[in-house]
N, C-alpha and C. Protein backbone atom coordinates (compact mmCIF):
# COMPACT_ATOMS: atom_id res chain seq x y z
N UNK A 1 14.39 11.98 1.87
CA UNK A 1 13.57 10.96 2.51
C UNK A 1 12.12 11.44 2.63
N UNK A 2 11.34 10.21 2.34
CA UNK A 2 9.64 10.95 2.51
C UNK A 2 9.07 10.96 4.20
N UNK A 3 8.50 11.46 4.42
CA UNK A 3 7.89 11.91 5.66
C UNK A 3 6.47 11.19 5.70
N UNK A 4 6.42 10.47 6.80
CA UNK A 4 4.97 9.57 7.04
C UNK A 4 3.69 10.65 6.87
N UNK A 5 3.88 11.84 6.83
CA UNK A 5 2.63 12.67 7.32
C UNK A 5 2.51 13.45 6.03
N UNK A 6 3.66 13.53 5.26
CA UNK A 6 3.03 14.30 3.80
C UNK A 6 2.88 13.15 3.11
N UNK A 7 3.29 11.55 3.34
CA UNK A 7 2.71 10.77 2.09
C UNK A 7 0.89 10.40 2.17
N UNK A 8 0.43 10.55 3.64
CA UNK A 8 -1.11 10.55 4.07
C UNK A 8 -1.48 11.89 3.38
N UNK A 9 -1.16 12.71 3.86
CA UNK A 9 -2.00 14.35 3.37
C UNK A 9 -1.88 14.08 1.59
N UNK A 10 -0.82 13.75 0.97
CA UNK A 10 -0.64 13.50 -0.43
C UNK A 10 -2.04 12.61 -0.72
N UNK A 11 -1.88 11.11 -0.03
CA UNK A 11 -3.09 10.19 -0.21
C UNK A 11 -4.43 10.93 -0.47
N UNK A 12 -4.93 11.57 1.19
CA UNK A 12 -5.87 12.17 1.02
C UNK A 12 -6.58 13.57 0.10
N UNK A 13 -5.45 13.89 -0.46
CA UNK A 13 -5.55 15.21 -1.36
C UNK A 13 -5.83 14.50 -2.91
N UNK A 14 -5.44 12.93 -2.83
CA UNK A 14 -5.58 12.46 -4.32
C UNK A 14 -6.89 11.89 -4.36
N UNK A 15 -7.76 11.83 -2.72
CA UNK A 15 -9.13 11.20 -3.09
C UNK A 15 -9.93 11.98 -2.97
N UNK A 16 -9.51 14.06 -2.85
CA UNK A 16 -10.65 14.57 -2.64
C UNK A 16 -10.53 15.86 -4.21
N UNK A 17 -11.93 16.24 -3.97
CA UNK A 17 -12.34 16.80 -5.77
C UNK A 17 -11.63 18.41 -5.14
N UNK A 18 -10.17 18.28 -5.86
CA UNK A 18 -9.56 19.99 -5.09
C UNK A 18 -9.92 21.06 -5.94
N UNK A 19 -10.44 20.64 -7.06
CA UNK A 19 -11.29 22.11 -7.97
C UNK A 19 -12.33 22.38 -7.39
N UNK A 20 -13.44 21.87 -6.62
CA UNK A 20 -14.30 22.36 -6.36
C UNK A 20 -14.35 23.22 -4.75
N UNK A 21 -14.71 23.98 -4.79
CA UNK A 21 -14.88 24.50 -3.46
C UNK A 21 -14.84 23.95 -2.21
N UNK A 22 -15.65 22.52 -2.03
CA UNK A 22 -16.15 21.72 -0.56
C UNK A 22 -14.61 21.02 -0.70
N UNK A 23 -14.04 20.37 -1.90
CA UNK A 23 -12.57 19.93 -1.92
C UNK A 23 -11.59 20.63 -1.03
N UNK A 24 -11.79 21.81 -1.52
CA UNK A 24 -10.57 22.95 -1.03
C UNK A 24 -10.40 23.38 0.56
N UNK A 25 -12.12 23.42 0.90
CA UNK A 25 -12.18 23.51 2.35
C UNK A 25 -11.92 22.10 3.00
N UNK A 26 -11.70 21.19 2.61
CA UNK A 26 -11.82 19.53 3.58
C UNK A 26 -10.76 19.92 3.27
N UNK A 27 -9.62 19.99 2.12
CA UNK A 27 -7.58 19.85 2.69
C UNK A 27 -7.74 20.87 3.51
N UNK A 28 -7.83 22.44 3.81
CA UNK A 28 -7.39 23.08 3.98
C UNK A 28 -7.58 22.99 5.56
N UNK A 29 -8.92 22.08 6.20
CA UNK A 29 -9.25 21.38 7.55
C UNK A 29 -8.56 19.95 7.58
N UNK A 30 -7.44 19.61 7.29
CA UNK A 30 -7.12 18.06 7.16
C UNK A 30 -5.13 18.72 8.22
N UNK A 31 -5.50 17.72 9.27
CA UNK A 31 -4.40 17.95 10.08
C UNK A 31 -3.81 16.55 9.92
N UNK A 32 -2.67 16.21 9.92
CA UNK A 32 -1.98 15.17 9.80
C UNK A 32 -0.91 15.05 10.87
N UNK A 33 -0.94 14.12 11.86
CA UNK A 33 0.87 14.42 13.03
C UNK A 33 1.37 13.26 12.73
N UNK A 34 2.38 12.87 12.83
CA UNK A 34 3.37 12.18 13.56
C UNK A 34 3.35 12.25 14.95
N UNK A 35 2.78 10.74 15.10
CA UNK A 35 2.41 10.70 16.87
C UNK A 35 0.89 10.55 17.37
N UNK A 36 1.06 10.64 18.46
CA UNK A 36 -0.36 11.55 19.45
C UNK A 36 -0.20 13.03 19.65
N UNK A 37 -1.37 13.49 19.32
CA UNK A 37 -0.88 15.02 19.36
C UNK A 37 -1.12 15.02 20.87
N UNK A 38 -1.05 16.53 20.98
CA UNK A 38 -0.89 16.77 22.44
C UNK A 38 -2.22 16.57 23.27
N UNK A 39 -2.99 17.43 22.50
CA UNK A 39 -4.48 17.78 23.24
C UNK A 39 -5.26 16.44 23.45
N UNK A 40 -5.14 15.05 22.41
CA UNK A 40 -5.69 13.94 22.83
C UNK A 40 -4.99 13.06 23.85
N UNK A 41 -3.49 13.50 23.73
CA UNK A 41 -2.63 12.16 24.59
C UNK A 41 -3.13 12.16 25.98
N UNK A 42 -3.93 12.85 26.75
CA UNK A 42 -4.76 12.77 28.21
C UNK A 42 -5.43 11.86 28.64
N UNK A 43 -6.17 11.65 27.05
CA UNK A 43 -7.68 10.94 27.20
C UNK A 43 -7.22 9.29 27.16
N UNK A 44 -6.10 9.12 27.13
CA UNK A 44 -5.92 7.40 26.99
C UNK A 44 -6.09 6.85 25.68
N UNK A 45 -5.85 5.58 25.86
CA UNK A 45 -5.83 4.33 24.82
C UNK A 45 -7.57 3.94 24.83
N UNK A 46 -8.08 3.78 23.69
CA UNK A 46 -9.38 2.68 23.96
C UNK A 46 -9.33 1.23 23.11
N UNK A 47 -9.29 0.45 23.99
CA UNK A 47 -9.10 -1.26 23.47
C UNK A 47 -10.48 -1.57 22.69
N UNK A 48 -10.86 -1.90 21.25
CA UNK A 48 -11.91 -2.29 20.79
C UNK A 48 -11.99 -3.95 21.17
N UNK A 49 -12.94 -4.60 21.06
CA UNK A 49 -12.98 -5.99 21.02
C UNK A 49 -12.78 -6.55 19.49
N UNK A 50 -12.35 -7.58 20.12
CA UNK A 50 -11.97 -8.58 18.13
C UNK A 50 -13.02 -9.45 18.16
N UNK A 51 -13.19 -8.95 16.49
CA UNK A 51 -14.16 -9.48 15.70
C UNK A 51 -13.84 -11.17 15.40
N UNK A 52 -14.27 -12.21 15.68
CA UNK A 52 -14.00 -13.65 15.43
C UNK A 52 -14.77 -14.05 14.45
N UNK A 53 -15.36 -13.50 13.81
CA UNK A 53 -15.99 -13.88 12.58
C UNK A 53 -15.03 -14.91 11.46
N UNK A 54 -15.48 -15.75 10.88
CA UNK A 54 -15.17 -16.12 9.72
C UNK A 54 -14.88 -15.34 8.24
N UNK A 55 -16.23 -14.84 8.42
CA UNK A 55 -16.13 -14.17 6.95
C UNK A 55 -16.67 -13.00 7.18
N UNK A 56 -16.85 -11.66 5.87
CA UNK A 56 -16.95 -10.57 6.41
C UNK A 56 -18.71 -10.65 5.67
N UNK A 57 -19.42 -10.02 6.02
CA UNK A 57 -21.07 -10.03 5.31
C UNK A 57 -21.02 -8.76 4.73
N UNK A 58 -21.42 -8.84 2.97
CA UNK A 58 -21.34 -7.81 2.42
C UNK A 58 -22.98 -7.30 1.54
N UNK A 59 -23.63 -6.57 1.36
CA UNK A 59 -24.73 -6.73 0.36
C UNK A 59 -24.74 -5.55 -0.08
N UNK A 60 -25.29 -6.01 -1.55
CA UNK A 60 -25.15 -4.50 -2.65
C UNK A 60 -26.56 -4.50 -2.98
């Protein structure tokens, strides 16, 4: 069975450049849990407000 937290670390390891050096250091700093980890679960929930927009505004 696959595990929710190695198919993210998998994700993120397929969008970063792992031959190059700055690649190697961002996985090797990339923490992934299952859950709330411990050290944040203190600080609470924060409720954002919803966006009611129609459409989304994009420009290139």
């Amino acid at each position: 069975p696959r595990k929710p937290d190695t198919i993210i670390s998998r994700m993120i390891r397929g969008m970063l450049p792992r031959d190059k050096p700055s690649g190697k250091a961002a996985l090797s700093r990339l923490r992934v849990y299952i859950g709330v980890p411990k050290d944040v679960k203190p600080l609470g929930k924060i409720q954002l407000e919803k966006n009611h927009s129609q459409h989304i505004e994009c420009s290139l």
